[in-house]
C-alpha atoms as a PDB file:
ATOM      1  CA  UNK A   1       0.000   0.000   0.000  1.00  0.00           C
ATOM      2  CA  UNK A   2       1.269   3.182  -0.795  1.00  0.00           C
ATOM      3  CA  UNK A   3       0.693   6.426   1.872  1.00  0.00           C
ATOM      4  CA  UNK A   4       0.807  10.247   0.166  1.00  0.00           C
ATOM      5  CA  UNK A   5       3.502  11.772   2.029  1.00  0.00           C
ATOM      6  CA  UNK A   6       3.632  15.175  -0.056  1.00  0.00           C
ATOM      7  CA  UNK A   7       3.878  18.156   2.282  1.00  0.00           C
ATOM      8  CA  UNK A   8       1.237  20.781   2.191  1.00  0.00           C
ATOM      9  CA  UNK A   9      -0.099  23.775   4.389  1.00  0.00           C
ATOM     10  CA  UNK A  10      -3.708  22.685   4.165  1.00  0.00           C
ATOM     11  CA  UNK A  11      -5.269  18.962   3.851  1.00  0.00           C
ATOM     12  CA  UNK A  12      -8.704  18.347   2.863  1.00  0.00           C
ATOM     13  CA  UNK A  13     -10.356  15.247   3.577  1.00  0.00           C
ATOM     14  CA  UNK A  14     -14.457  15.210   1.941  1.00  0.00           C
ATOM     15  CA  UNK A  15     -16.517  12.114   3.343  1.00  0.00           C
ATOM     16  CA  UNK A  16     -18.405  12.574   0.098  1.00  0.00           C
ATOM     17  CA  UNK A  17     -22.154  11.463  -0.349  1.00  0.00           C
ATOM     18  CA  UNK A  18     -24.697  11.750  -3.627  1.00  0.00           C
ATOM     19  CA  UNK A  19     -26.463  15.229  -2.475  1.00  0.00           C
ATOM     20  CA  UNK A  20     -24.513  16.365   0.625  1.00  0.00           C
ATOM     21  CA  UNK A  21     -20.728  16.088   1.645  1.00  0.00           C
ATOM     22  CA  UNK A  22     -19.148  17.150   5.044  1.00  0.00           C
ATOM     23  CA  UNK A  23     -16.034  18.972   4.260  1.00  0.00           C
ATOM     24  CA  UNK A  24     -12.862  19.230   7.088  1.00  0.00           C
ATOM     25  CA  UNK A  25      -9.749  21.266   6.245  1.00  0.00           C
ATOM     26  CA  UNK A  26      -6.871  20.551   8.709  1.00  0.00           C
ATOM     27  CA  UNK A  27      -3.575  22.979   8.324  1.00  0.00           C
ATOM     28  CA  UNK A  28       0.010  21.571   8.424  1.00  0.00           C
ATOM     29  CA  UNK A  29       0.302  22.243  12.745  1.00  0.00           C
ATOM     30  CA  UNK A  30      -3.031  19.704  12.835  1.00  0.00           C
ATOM     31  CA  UNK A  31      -5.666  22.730  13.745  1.00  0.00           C
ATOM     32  CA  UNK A  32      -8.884  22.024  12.107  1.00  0.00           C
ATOM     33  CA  UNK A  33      -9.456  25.436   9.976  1.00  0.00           C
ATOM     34  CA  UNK A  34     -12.667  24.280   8.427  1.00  0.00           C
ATOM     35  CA  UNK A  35     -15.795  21.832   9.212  1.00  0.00           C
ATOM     36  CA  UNK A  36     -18.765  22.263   7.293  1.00  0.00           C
ATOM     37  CA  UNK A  37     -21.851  20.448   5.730  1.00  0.00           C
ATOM     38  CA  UNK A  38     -22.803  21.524   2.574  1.00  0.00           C
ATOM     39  CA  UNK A  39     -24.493  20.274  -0.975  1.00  0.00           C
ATOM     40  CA  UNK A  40     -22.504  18.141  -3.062  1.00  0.00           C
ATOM     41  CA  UNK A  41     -22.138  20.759  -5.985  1.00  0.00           C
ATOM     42  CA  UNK A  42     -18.873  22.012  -7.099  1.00  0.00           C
ATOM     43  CA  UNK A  43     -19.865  25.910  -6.602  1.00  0.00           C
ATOM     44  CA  UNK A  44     -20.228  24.879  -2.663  1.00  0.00           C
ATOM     45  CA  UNK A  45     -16.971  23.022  -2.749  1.00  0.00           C
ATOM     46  CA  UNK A  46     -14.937  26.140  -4.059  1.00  0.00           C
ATOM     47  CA  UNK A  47     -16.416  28.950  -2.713  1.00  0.00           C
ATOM     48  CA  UNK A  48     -15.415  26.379   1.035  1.00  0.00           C
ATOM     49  CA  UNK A  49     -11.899  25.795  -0.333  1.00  0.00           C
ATOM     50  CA  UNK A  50     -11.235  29.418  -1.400  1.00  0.00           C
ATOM     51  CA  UNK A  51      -8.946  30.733   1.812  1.00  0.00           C
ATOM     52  CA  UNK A  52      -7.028  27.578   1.557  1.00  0.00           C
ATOM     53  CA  UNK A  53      -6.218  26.893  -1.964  1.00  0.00           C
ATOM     54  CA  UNK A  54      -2.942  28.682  -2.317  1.00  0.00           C
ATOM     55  CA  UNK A  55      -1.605  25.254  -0.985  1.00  0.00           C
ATOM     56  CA  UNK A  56      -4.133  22.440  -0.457  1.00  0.00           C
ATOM     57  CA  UNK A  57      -4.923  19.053  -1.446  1.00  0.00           C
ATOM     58  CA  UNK A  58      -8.054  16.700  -1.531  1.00  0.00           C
ATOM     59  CA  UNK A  59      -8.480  13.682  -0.258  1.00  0.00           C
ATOM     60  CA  UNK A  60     -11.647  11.362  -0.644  1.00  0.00           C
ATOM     61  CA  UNK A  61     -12.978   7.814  -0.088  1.00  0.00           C
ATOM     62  CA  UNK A  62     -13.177   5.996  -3.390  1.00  0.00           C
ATOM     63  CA  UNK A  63     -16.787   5.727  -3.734  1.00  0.00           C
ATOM     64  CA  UNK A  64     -19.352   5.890  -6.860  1.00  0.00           C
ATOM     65  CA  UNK A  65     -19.941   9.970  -5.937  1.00  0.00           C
ATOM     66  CA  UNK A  66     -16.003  11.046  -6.508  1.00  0.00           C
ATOM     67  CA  UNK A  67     -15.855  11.524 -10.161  1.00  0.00           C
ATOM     68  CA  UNK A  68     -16.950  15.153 -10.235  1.00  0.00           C
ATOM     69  CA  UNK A  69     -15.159  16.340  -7.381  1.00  0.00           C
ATOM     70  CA  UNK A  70     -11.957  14.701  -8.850  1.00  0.00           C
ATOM     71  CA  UNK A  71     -12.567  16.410 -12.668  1.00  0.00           C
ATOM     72  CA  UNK A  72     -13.411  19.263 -11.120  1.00  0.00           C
ATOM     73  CA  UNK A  73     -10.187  19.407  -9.237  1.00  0.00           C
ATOM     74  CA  UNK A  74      -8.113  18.480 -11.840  1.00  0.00           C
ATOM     75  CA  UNK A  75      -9.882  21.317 -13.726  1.00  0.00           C
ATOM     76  CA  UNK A  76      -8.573  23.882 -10.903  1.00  0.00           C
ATOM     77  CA  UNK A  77      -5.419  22.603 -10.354  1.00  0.00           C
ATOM     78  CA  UNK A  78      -6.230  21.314  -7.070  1.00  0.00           C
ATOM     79  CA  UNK A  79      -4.387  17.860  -6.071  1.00  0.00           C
ATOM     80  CA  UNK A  80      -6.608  15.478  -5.457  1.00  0.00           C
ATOM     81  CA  UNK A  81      -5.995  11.892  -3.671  1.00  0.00           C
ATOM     82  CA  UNK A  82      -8.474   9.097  -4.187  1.00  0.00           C
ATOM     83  CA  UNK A  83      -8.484   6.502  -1.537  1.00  0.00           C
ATOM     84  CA  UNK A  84      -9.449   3.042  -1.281  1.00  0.00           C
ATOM     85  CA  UNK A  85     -12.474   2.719   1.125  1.00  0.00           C
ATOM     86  CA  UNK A  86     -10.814  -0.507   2.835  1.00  0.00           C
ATOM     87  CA  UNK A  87      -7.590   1.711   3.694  1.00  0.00           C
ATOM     88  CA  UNK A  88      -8.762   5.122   4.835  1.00  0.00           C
ATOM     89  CA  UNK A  89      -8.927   3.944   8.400  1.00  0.00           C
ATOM     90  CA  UNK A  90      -5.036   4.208   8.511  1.00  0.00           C
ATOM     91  CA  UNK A  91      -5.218   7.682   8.367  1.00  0.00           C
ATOM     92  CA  UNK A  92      -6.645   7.347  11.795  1.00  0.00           C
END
């Protein structure tokens, strides 16, 4: 298994659902800058990540709902990081 070990000020991990996804931004000293709730629609998603995308990435549980978020990112320039639903509890 391989871990992302790239160093940024701002990590973004999305527990992503079909019409809602809850959206936690940590910075690099582990302070939790962000928790929110919102809809599932990309106009939500950067309006959130706006303060901290000068150096952020994305992470999110590889389930049937990432597609967008991932073109969408790709689109921005954002890095994004797909994970494998059986793994993500080692992040914990």
């Amino acid at each position: 298994m391989r871990f992302f070990t790239d160093r940024h000020q701002n990590y973004c991990g999305i527990d992503l659902h079909a019409r809602s996804m809850y959206l936690c931004i940590q910075n690099l000293e582990g302070n939790l800058v962000l928790h929110q709730n919102m809809q599932a629609k990309p106009e939500a998603f950067l309006k959130a990540i706006e303060p901290f995308r000068e150096d952020v990435v994305v992470g999110v549980e590889c389930i049937f709902t990432w597609y967008w978020l991932a073109d969408l990112c790709a689109e921005h320039n954002i890095p994004f990081i797909l994970g494998h639903a059986l793994y993500m509890k080692a992040i914990h």
